[in-house]
N, C-alpha and C. Protein backbone atom coordinates (compact mmCIF):
# COMPACT_ATOMS: atom_id res chain seq x y z
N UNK A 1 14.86 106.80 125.25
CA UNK A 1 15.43 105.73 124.47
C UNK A 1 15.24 106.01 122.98
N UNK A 2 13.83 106.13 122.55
CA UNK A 2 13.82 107.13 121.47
C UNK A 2 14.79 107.42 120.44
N UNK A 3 15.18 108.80 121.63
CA UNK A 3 15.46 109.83 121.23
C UNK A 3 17.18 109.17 121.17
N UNK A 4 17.89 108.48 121.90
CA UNK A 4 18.98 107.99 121.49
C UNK A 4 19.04 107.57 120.18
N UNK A 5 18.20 106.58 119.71
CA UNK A 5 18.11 106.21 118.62
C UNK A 5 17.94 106.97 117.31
N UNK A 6 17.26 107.79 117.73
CA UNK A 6 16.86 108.54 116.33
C UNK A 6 18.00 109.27 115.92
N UNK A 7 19.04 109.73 117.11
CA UNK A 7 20.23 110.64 116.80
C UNK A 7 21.26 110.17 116.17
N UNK A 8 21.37 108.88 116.71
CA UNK A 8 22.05 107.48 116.16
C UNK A 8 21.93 107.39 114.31
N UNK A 9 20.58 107.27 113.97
CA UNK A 9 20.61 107.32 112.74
C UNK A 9 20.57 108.58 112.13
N UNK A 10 20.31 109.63 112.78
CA UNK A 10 20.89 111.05 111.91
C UNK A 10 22.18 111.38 111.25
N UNK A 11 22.81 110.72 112.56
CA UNK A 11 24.47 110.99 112.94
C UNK A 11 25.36 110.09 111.68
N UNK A 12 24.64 108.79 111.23
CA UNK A 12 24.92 107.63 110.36
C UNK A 12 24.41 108.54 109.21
N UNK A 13 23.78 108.72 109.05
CA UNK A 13 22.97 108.93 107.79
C UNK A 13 23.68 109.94 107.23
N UNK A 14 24.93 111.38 107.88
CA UNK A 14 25.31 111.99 107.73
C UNK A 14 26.67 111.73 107.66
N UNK A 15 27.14 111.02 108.29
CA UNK A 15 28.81 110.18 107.86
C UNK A 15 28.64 109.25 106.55
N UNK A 16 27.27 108.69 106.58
CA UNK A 16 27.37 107.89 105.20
C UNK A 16 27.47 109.06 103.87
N UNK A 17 27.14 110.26 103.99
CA UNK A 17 26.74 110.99 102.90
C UNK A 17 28.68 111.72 102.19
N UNK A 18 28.59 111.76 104.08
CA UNK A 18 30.46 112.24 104.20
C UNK A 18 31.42 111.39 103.23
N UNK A 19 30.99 110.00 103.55
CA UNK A 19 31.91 108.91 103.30
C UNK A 19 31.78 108.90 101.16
N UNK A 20 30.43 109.31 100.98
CA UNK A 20 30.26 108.69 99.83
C UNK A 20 30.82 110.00 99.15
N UNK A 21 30.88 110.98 99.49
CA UNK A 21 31.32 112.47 98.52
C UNK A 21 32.63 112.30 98.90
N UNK A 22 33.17 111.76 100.16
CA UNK A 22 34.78 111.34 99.80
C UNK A 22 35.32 110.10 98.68
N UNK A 23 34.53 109.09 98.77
CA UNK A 23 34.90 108.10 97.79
C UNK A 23 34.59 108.78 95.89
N UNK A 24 33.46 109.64 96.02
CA UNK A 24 33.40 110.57 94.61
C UNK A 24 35.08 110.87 94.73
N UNK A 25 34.79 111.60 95.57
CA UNK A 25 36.23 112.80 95.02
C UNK A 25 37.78 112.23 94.69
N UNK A 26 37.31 110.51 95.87
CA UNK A 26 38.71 110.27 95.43
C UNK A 26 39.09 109.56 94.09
N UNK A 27 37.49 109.57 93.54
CA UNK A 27 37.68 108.24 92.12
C UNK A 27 37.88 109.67 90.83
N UNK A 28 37.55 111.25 91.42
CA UNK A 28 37.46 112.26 90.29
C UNK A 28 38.92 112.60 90.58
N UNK A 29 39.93 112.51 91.84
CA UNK A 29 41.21 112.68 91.50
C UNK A 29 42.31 111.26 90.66
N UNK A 30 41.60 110.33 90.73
CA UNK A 30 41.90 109.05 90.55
C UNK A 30 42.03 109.15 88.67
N UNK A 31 40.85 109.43 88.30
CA UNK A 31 40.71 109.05 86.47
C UNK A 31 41.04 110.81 86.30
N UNK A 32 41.92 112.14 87.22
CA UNK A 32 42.42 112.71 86.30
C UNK A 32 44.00 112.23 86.21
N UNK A 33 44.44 111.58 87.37
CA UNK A 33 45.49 111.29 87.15
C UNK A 33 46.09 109.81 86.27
N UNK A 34 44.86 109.04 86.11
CA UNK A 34 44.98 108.26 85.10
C UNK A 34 44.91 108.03 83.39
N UNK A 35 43.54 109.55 83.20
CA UNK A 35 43.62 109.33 82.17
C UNK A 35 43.37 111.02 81.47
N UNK A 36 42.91 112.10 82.56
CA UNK A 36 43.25 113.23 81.52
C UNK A 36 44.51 113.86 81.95
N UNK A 37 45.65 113.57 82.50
CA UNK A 37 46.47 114.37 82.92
C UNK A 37 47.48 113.28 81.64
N UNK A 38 47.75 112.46 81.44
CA UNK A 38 48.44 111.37 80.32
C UNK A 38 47.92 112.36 79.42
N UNK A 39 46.82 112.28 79.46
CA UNK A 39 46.26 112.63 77.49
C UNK A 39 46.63 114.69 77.54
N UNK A 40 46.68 114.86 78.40
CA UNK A 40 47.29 116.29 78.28
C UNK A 40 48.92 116.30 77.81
N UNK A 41 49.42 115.85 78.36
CA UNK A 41 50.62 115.88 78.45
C UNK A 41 51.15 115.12 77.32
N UNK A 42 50.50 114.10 76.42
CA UNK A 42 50.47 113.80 75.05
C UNK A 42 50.28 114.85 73.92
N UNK A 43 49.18 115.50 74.32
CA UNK A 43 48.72 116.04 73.36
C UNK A 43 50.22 117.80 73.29
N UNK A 44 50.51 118.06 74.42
CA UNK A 44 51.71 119.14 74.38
C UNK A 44 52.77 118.21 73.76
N UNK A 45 53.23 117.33 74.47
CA UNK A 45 54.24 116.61 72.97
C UNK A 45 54.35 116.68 71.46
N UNK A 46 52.75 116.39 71.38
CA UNK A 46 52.76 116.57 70.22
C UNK A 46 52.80 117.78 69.13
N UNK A 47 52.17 118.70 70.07
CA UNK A 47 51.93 120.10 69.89
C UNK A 47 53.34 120.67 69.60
N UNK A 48 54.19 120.37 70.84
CA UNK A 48 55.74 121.30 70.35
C UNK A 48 56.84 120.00 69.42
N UNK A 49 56.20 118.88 68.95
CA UNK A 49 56.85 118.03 67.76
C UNK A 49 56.45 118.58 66.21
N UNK A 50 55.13 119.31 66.07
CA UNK A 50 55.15 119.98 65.10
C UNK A 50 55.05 121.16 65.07
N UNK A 51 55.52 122.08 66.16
CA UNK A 51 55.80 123.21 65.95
C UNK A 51 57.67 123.59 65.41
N UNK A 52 58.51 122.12 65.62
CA UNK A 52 59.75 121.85 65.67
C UNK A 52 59.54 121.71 64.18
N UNK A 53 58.64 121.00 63.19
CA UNK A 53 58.79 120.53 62.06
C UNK A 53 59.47 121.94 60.88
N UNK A 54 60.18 121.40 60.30
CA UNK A 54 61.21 122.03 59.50
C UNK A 54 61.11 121.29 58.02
N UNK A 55 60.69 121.91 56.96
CA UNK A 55 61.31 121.21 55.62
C UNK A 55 62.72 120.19 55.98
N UNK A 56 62.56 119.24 54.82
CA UNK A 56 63.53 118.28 55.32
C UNK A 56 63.78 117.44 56.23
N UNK A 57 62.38 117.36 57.07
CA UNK A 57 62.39 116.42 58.17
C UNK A 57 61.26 115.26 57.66
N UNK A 58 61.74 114.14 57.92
CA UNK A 58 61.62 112.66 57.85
C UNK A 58 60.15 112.67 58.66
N UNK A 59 58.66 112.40 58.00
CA UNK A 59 57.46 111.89 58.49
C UNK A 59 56.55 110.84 58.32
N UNK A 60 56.23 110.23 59.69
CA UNK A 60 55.24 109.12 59.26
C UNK A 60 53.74 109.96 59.66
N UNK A 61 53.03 110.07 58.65
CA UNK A 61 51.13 109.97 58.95
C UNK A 61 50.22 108.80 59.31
N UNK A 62 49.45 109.57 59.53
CA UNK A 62 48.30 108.77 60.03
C UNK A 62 47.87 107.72 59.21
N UNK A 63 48.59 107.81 58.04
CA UNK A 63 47.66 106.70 56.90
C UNK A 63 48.91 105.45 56.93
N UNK A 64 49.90 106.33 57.92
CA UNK A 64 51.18 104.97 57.88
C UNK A 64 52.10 105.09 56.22
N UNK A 65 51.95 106.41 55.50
CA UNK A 65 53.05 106.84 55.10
C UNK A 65 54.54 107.59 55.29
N UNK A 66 55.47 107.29 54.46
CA UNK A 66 56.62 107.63 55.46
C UNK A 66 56.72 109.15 53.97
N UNK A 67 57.04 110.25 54.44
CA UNK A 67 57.74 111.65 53.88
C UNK A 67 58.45 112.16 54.41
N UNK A 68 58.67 113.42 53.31
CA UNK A 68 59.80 113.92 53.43
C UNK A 68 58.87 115.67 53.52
N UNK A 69 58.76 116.52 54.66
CA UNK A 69 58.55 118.01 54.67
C UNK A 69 58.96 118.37 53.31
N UNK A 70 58.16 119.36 52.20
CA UNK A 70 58.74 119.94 51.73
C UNK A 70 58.43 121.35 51.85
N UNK A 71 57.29 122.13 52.88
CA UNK A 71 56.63 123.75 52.91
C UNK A 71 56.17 122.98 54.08
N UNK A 72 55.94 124.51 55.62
CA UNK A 72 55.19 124.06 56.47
C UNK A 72 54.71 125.59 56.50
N UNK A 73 53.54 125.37 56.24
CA UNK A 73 52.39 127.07 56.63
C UNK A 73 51.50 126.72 58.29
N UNK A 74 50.95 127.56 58.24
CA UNK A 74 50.39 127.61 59.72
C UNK A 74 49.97 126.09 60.09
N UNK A 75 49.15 126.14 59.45
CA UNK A 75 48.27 124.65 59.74
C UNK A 75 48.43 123.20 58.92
N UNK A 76 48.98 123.81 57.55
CA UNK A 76 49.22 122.61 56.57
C UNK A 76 50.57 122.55 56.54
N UNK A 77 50.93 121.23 55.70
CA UNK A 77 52.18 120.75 55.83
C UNK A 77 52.51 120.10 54.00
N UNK A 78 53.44 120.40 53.07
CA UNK A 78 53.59 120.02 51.97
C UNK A 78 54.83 118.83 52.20
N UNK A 79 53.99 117.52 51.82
CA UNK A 79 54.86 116.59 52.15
C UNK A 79 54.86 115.44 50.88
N UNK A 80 56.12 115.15 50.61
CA UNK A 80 56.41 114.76 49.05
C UNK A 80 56.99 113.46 49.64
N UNK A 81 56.73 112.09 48.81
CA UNK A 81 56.53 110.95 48.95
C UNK A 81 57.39 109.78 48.05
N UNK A 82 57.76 109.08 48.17
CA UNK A 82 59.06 108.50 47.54
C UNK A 82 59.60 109.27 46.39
N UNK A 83 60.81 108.40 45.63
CA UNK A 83 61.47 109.19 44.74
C UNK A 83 60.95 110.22 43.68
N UNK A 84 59.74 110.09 43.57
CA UNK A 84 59.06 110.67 42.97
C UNK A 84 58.87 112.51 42.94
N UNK A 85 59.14 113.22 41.91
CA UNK A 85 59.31 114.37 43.05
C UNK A 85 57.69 115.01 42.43
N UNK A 86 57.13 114.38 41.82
CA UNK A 86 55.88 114.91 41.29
C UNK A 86 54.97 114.39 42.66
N UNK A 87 55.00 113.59 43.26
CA UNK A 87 53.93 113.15 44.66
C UNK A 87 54.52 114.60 45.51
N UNK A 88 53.87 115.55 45.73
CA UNK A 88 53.28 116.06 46.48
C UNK A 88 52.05 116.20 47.12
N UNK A 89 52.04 116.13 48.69
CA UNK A 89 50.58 116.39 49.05
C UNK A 89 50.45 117.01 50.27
N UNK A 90 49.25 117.89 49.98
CA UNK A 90 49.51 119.29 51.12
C UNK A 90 48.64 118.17 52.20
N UNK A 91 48.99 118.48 53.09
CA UNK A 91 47.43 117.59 54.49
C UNK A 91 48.30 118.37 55.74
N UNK A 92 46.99 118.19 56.22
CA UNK A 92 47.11 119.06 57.77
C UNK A 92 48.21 118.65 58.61
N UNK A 93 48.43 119.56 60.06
CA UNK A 93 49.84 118.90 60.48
C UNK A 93 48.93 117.93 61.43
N UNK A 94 47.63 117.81 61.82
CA UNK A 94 47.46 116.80 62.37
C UNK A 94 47.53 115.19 61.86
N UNK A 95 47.65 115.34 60.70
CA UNK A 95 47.76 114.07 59.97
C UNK A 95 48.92 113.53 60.59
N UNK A 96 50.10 114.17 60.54
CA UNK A 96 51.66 113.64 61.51
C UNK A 96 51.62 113.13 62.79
N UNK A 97 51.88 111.72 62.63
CA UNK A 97 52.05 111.52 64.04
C UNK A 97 53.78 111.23 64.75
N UNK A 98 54.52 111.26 63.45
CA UNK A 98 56.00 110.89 63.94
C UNK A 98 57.13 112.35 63.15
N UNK A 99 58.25 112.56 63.76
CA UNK A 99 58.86 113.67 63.38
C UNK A 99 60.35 113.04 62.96
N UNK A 100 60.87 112.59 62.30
CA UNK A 100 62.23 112.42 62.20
C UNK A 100 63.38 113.80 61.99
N UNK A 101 64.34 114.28 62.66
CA UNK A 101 65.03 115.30 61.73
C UNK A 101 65.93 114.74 61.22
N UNK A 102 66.40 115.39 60.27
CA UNK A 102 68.03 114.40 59.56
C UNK A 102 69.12 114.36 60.63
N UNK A 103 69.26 115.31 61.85
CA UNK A 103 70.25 115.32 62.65
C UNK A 103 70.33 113.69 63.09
N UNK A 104 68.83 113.78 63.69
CA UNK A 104 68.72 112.29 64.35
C UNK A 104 69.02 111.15 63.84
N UNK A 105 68.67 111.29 62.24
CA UNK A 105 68.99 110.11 61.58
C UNK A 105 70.44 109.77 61.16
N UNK A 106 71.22 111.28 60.92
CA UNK A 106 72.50 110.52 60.94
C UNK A 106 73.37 109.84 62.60
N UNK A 107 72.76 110.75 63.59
CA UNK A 107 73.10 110.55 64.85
C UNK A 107 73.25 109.14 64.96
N UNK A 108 72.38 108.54 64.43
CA UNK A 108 72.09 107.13 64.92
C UNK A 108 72.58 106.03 63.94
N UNK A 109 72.95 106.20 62.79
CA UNK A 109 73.81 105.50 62.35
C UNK A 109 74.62 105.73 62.70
């Protein structure tokens, strides 16, 4: 009688361990498909939106200013700021978070 018993709780003790490394695995496929597979696939958007950037394209930054491209080098971006043609300012392309081209903008009027 025992010995029924004791196998009983081996047998439990080893489906519970089963059960709980399945509920892991399903909550580690769960938050990549909720939240690093989104933020990947953001971050390539963004990646080939300023690799597209061209002088003459329409930008909003991070500080919530709107420019105009005027030089794009590897990493920095020369971007000149209302009518003014003396506001120039070099800042990184991560500063960009929006891309306008002029195609688009006449497209849409």
């Amino acid at each position: 009688m025992n010995s029924i018993i004791l196998s009983a709780a081996q047998g439990g003790g080893t489906s519970g361990i089963l059960l709980m490394v399945g509920y892991i695995a399903i909550f580690g496929v769960a938050i990549y498909f909720l939240m690093i597979r989104p933020q990947k696939k953001e971050q390539k958007r963004m990646e080939a939106l300023l690799s597209t950037m061209a002088p003459g394209d329409s930008v909003l930054t991070t500080s919530g200013f709107y420019g105009v491209v005027i030089d794009v080098t590897d990493d920095t971006v020369i971007v000149e700021f209302g009518n003014n043609k003396n506001c120039r300012i070099p800042m990184q392309k991560s500063a960009i978070t929006q891309v306008e081209k002029p195609e688009d903008a006449a497209a849409a009027e």
